[in-house]
Protein backbone atom coordinates (compact mmCIF):
# COMPACT_ATOMS: atom_id res chain seq x y z
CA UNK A 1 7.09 -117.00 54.06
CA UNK A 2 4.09 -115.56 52.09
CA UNK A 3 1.62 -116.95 49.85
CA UNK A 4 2.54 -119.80 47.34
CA UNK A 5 2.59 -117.47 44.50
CA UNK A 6 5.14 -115.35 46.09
CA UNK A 7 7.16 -118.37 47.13
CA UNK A 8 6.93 -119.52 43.72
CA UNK A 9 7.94 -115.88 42.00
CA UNK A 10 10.70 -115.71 44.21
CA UNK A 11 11.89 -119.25 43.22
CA UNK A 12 11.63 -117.98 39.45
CA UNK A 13 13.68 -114.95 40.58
CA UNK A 14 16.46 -116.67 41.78
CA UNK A 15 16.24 -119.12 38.89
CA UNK A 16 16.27 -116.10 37.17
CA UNK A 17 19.16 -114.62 38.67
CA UNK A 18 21.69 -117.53 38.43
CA UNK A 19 20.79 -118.08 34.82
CA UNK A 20 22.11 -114.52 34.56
CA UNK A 21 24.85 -114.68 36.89
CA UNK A 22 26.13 -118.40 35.29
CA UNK A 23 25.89 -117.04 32.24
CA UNK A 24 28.25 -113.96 32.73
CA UNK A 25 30.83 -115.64 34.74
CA UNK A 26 30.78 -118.28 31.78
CA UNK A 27 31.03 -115.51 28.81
CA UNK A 28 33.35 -113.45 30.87
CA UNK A 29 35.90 -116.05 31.06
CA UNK A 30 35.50 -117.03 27.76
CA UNK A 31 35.78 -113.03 26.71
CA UNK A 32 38.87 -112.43 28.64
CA UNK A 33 40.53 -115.16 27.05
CA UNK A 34 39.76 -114.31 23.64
CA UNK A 35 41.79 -110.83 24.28
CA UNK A 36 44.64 -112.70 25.56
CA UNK A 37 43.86 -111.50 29.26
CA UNK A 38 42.42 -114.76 31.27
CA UNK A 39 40.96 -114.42 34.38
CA UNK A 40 43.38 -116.35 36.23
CA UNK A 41 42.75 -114.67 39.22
CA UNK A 42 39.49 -117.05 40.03
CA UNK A 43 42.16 -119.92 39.34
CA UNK A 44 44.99 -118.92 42.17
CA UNK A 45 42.28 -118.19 44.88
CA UNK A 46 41.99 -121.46 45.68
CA UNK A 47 44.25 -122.99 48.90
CA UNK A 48 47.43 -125.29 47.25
CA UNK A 49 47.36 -128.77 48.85
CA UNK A 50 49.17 -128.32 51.97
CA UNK A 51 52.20 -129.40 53.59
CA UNK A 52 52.77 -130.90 50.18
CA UNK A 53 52.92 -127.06 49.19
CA UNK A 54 53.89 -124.14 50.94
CA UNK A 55 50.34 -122.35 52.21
CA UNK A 56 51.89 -119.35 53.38
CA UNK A 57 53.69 -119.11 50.28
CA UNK A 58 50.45 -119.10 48.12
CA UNK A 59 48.77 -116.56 50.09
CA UNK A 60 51.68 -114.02 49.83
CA UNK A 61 51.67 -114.48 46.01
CA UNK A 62 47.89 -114.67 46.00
CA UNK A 63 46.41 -112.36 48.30
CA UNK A 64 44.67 -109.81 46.10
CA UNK A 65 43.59 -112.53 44.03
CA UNK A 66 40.91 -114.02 46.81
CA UNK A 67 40.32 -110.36 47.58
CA UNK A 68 39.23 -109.74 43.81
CA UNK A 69 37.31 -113.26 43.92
CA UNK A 70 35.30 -111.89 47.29
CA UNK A 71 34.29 -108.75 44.95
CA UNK A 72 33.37 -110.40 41.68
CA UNK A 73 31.03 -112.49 43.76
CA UNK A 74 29.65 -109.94 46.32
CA UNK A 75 28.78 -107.31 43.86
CA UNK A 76 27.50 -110.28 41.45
CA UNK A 77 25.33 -111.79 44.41
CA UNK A 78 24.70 -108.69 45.62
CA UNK A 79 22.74 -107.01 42.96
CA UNK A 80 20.76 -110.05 42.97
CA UNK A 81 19.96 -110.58 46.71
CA UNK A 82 19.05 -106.89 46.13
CA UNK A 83 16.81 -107.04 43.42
CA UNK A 84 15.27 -110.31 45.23
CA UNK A 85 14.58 -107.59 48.72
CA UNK A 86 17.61 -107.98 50.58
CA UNK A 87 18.99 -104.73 51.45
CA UNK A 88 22.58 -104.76 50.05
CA UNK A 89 24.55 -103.21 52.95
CA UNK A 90 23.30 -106.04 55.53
CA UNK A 91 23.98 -108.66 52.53
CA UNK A 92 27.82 -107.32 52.14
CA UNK A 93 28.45 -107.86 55.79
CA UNK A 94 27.20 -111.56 56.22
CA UNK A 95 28.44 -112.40 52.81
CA UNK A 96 32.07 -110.90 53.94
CA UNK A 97 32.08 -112.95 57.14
CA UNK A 98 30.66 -116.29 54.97
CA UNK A 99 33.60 -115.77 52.84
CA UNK A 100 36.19 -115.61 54.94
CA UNK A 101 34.94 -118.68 57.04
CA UNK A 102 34.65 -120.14 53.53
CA UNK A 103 38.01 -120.12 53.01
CA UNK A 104 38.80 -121.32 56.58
CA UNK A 105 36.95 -124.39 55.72
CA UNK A 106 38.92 -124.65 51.99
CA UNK A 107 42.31 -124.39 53.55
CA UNK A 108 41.00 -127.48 56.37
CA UNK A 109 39.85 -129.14 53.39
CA UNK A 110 42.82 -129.01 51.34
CA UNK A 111 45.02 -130.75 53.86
CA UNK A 112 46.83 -133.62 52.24
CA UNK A 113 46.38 -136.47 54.92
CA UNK A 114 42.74 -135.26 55.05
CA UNK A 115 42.09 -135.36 51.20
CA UNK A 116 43.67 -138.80 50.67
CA UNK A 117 40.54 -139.85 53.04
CA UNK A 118 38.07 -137.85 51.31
CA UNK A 119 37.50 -135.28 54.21
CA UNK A 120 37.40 -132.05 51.63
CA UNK A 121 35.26 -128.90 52.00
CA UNK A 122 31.83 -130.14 51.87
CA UNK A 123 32.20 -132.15 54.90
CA UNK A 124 33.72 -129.58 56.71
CA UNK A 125 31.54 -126.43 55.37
CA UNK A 126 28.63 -128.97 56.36
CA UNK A 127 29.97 -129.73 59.82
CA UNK A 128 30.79 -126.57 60.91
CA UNK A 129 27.85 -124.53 59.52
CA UNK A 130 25.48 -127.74 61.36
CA UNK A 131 27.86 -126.69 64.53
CA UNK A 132 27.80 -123.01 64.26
CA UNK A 133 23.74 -122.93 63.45
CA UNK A 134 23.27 -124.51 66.26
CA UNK A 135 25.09 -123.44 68.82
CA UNK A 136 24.37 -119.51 68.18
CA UNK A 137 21.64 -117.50 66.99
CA UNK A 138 22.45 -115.69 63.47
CA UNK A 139 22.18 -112.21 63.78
CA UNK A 140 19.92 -110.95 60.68
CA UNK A 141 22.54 -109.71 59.05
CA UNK A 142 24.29 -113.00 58.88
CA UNK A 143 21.32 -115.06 57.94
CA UNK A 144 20.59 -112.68 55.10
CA UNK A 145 23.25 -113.53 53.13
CA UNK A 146 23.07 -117.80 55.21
CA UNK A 147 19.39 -117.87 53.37
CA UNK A 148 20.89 -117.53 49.68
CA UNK A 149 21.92 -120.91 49.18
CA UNK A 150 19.64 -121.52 46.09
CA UNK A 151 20.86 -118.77 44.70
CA UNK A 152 24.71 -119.49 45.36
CA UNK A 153 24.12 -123.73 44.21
CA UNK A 154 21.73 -122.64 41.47
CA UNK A 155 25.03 -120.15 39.91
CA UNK A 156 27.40 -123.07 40.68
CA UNK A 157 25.13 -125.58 38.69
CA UNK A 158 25.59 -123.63 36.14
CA UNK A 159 29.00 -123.56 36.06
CA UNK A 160 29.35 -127.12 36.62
CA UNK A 161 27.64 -127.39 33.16
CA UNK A 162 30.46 -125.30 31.62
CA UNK A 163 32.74 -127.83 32.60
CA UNK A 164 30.91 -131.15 31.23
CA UNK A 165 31.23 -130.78 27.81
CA UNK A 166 28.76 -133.33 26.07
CA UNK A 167 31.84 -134.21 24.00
CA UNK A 168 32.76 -136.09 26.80
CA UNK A 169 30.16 -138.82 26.16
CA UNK A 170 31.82 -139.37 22.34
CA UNK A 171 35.32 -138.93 23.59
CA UNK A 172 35.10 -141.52 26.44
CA UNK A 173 33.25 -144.52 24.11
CA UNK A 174 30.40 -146.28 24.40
CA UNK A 175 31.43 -148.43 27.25
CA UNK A 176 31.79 -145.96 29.52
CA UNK A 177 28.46 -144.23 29.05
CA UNK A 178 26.20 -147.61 28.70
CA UNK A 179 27.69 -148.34 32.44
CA UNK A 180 26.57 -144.71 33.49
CA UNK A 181 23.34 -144.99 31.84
CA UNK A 182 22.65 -148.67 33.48
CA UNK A 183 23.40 -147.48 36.68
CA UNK A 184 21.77 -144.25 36.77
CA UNK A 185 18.59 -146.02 35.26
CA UNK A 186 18.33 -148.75 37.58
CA UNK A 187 19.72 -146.44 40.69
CA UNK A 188 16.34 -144.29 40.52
CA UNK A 189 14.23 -147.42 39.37
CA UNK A 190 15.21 -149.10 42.59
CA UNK A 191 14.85 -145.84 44.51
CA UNK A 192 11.37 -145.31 43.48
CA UNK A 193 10.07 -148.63 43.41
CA UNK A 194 11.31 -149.43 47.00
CA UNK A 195 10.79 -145.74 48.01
CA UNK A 196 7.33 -145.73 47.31
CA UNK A 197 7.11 -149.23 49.54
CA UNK A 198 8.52 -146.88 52.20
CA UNK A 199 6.03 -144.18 52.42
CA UNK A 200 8.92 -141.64 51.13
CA UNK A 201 7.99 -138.52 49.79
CA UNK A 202 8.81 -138.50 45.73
CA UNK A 203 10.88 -135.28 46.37
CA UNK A 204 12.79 -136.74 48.85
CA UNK A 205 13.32 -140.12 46.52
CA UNK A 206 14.44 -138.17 43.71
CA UNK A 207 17.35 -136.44 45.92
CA UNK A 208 17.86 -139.59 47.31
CA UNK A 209 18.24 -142.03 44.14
CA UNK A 210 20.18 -138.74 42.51
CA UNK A 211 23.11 -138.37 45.52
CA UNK A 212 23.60 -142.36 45.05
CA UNK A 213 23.38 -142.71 41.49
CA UNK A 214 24.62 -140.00 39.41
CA UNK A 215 27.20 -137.79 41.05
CA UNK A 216 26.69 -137.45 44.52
CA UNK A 217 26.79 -134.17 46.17
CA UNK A 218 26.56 -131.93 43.09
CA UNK A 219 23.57 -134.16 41.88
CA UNK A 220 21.49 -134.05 45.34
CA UNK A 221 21.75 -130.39 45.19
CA UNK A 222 20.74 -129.63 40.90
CA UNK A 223 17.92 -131.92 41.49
CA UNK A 224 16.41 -131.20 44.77
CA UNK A 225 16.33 -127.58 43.59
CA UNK A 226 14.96 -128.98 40.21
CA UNK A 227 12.29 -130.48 42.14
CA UNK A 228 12.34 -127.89 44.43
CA UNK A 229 12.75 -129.90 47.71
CA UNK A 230 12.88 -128.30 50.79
CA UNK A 231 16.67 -127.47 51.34
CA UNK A 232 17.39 -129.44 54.55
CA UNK A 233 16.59 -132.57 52.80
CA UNK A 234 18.89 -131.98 50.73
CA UNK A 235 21.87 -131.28 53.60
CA UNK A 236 20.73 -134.53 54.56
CA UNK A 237 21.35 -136.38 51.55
CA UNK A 238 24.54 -134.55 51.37
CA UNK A 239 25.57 -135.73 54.30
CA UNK A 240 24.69 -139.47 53.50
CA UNK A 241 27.28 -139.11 50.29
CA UNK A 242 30.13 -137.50 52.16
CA UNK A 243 29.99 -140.39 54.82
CA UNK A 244 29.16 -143.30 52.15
CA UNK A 245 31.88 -142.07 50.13
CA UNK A 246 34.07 -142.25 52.64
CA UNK A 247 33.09 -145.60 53.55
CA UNK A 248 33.60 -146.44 49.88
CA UNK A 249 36.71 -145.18 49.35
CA UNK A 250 38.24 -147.58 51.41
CA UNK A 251 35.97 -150.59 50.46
CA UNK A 252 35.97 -150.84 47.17
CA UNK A 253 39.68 -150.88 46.38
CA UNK A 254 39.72 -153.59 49.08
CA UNK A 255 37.56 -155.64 47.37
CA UNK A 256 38.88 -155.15 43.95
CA UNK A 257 42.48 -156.85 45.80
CA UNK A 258 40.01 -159.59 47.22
CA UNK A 259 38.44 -160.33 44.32
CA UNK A 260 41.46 -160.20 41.95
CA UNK A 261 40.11 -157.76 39.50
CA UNK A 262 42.56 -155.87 37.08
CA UNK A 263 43.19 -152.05 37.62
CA UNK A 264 41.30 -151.19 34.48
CA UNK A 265 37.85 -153.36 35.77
CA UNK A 266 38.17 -151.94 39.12
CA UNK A 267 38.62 -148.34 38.41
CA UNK A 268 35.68 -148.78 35.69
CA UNK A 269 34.04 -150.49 39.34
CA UNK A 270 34.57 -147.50 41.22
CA UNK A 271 33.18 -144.90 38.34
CA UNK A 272 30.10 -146.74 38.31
CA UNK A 273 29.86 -146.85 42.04
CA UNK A 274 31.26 -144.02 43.68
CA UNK A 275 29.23 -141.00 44.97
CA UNK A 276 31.68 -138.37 43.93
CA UNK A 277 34.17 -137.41 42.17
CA UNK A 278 36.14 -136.38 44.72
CA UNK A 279 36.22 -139.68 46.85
CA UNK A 280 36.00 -141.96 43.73
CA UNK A 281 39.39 -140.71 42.22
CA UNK A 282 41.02 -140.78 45.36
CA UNK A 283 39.18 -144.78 45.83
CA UNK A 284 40.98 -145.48 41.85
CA UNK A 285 44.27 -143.68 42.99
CA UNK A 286 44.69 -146.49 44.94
CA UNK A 287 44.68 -148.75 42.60
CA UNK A 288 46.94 -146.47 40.10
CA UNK A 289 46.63 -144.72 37.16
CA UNK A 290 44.81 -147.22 34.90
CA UNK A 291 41.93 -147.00 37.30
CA UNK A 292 42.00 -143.57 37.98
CA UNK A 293 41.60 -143.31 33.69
CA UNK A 294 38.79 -145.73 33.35
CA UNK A 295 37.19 -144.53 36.59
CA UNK A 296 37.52 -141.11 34.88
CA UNK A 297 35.36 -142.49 31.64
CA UNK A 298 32.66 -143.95 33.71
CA UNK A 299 32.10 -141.50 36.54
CA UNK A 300 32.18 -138.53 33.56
CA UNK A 301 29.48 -139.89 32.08
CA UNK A 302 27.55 -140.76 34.93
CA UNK A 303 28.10 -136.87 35.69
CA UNK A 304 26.70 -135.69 31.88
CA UNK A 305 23.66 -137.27 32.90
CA UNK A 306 22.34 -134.54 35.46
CA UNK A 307 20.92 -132.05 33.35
CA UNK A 308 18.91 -135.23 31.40
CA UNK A 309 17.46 -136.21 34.88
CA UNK A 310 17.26 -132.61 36.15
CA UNK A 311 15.09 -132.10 33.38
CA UNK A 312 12.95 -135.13 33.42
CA UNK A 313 12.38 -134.96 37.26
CA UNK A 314 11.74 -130.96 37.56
CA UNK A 315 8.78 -131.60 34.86
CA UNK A 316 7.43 -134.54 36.51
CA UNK A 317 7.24 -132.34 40.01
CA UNK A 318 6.53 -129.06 38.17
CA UNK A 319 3.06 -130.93 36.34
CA UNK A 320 2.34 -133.82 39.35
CA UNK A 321 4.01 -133.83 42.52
CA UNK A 322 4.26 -130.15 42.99
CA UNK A 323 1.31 -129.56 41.67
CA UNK A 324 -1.46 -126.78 42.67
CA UNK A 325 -4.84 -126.13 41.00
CA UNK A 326 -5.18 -123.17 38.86
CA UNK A 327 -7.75 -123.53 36.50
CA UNK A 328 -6.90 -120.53 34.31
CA UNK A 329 -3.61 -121.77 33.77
CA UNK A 330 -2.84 -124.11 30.67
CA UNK A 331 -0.59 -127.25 31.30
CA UNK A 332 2.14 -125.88 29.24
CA UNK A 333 1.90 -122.15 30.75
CA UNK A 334 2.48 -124.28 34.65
CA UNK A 335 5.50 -126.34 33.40
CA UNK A 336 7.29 -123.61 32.41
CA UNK A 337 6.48 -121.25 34.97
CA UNK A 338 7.54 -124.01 37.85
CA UNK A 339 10.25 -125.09 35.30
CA UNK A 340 13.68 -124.68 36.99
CA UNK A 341 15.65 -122.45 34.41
CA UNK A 342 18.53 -122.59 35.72
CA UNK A 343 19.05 -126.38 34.23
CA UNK A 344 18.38 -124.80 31.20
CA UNK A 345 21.61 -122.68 31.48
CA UNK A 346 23.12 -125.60 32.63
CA UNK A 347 22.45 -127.15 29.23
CA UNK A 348 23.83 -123.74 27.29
CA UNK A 349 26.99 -123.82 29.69
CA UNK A 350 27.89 -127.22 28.33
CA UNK A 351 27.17 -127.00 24.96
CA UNK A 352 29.11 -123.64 24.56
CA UNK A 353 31.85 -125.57 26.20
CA UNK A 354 31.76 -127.97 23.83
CA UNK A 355 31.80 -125.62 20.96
CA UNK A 356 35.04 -123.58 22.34
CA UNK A 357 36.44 -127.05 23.16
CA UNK A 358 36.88 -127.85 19.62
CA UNK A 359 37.57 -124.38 17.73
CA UNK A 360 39.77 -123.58 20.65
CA UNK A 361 42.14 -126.55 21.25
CA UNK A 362 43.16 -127.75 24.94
CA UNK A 363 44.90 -124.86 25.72
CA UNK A 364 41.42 -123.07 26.19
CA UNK A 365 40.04 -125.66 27.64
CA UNK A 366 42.05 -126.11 30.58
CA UNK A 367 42.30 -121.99 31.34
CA UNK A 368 38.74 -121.89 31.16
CA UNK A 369 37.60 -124.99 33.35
CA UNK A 370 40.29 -124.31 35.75
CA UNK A 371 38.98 -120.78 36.44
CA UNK A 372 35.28 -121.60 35.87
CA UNK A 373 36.16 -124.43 39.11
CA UNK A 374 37.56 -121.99 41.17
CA UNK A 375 34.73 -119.84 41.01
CA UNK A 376 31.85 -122.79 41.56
CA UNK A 377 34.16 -124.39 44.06
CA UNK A 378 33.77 -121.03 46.60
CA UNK A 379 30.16 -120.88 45.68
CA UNK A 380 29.49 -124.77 47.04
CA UNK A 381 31.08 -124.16 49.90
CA UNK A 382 29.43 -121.34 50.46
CA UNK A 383 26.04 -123.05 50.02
CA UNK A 384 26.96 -126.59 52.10
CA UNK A 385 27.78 -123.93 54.51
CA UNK A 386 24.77 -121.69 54.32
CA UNK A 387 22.88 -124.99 54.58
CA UNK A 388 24.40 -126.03 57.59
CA UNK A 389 23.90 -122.71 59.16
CA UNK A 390 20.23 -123.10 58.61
CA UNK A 391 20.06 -126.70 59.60
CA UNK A 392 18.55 -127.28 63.55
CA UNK A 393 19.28 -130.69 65.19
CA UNK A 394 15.95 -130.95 65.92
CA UNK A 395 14.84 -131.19 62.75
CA UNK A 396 17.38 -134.14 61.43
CA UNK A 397 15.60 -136.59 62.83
CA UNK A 398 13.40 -136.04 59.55
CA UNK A 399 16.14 -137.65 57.98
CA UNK A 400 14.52 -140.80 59.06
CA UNK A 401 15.57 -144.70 59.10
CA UNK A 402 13.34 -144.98 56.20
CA UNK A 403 15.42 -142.35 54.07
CA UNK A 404 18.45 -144.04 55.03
CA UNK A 405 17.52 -147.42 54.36
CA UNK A 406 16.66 -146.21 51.01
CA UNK A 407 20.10 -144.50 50.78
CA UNK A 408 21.84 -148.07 51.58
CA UNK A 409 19.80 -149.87 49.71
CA UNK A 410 20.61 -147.80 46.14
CA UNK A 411 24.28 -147.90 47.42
CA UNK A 412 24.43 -151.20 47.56
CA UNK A 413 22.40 -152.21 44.09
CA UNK A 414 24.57 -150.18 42.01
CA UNK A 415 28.05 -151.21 43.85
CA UNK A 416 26.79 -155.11 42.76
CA UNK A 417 25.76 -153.49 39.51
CA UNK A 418 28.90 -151.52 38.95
CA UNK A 419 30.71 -154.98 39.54
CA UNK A 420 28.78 -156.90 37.01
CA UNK A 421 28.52 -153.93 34.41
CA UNK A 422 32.51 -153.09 34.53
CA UNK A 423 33.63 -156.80 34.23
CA UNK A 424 31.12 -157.38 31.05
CA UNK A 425 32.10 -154.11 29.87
CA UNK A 426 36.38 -153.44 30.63
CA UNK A 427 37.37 -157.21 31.15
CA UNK A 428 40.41 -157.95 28.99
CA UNK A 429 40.47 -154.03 27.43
């Protein structure tokens, strides 16, 4: 493991690294568009929602297109795993085999009956890495390209910020943002005040409160490496939000019915409720497309918010809870050296959006956010994967009844709070 300097350079490197990798992938796409050659490779290496589309079909017409996707990222992740000491030989064999059971899991997940129920790719790339890691023994080879995950979520963060524009929060209205802010606010109040009652572990509150209040899966992840949590806890949290959402999905549009609530409340219910995108919109498609638009204003703004609370939470646990003497250092010298960079990129990602979102029209917009998805699509999967692989079932009992009844408890506040907030807020609109 070596000392906590090392562990902490190596953090920096792969902070580092995805900064840099991010950042490419992001200018590339932007580049190739600008000579009238877009990367729409990334775009059709991604499985088509089957039976409702022809699967074999897709991969006839858009074979070379994953194989030039596997490339782009192994020689990208590759010279980084090699310049962070993994031998790059060993790294291009597990990362081939992680690929291709990548896309196994992408093709389950894309299933139609199983995506009207929320079952996508994290749950399965969760399930079967938990199943896999536990059943065999990685050979090193495997597990040196398994043990990237930070690496892989940190690059994918990163992209995610290329596709939340911050012109979102003055295109969507002020309705839809004072919800998200509410909720996110009071979702970590709560989590702190009664995790700190529980004996929890601020790290572990922070991924906690972030997977129910912001935006589930992707939020757990950006802030437990902005805290730098160990990454189990996060799996665990991640698997809290896939089976909460689930739960949700089915709940909340049943109580919208009960309680008589128009489409447009209830979908602004279910933005300011849901864990993730993925399950909410499929919760407001329920209900129709009225919901599924005001859902869309409320749950986009709740998602803006991560790189405000990635960077409030990674400099509380850079100066306090992650905290280790050194004398000769000055306070501002120890922030930024524990200071994850990579929401930092995050932040340049979305406001370069934003820019080429106006000069370019919609027509850029959708090219680029449709390719920049692909790409951060195969590199989650690849991480909830990765942290599967490395997750024992010995060691979830850490998840603890205490960490759950924190989960439920967060859950539940902001689903009264989402009521309250969306009928004030979207009643009569």
């Amino acid at each position: 493991m070596g000392t906590p300097e090392q562990r902490a350079a190596a953090r920096w490197s792969e902070d580092g690294w995805s900064v840099v990798l991010g950042l490419v992938l992001v200018l590339a796409v932007w580049a190739a568009y600008q000579l009238k050659q877009p990367l729409d490779v990334f775009q059709h290496a991604i499985p088509v929602t089957w039976p409702a589309h022809a699967l074999g079909q897709h991969f006839a017409q858009n074979g070379l297109a994953y194989v030039a996707l596997w490339l782009v990222l192994l020689v990208l992740t590759g010279v980084a795993a090699r310049a962070l000491g993994t031998p790059f030989l060993p790294y291009a064999a597990g990362f081939t085999v992680l690929f291709v059971l990548a896309g196994v899991i992408l093709v389950i997940g894309s299933q139609q009956t199983l995506k009207t129920y929320g079952l996508e790719y994290p749950f399965w790339a969760l399930l079967f890495g938990v199943v896999i890691g536990n059943l065999i023994r990685l050979p090193g080879w495997l597990a040196a390209a398994a043990g990237r995950t930070e690496l892989f979520i940190k690059t994918s963060i990163v992209l995610l910020g290329a596709n939340l524009p911050f012109s979102i929060i003055a295109t969507s209205g002020p309705r839809g943002f004072v919800e998200a802010l509410v909720i996110v606010a009071l979702g970590f109040t709560v989590a702190f005040i009664v995790g700190k009652r529980l004996g929890i572990d601020p790290l572990y509150i922070s991924i906690l409160g972030a997977g129910a209040s912001v935006c589930g899966v992707s939020a757990a992840i950006a802030v437990g490496n902005a805290v730098r949590a160990p990454q189990r806890k996060v799996g665990y949290v991640v698997s809290l939000v896939v089976v909460y959402g689930l739960i949700l999905v089915f709940l909340l549009p049943a109580l919208v019915h009960l309680l008589g609530l128009s489409n447009t409340v209830g979908g602004a219910w279910i933005g300011g409720s849901e864990l993730a995108d993925a399950s909410g919109a499929a919760a407001a498609a329920i209900l129709g497309d009225t919901a599924v638009s005001t859902f869309s204003l409320v749950k986009l703004s709740r998602d803006v918010l991560i790189s405000v609370i990635c960077l409030i939470l990674g400099a509380v646990a850079a100066t306090r809870w992650n905290a280790e003497a050194q004398p000769s250092s000055s306070p501002w010298s120890e922030l930024w050296r524990r200071f994850p960079k990579f929401v930092l990129a995050f932040v340049i990602a979305s406001l370069l959006a934003t820019w080429w979102q106006a000069a370019y029209g919609k027509a850029f917009n959708t090219d680029f956010t449709a390719n920049l998805n692909a790409v951060r699509t195969w590199l989650f999967t690849l991480t909830f994967f990765g942290v599967g692989l490395n997750t024992r079932f010995r060691e979830v009992r850490e998840v603890g009844g205490r960490a759950i009844a924190l989960f439920t408890t967060v859950v539940i506040v902001n689903v009264i709070a989402g009521l309250i907030l969306a009928y004030l807020l979207f009643n009569g609109r």
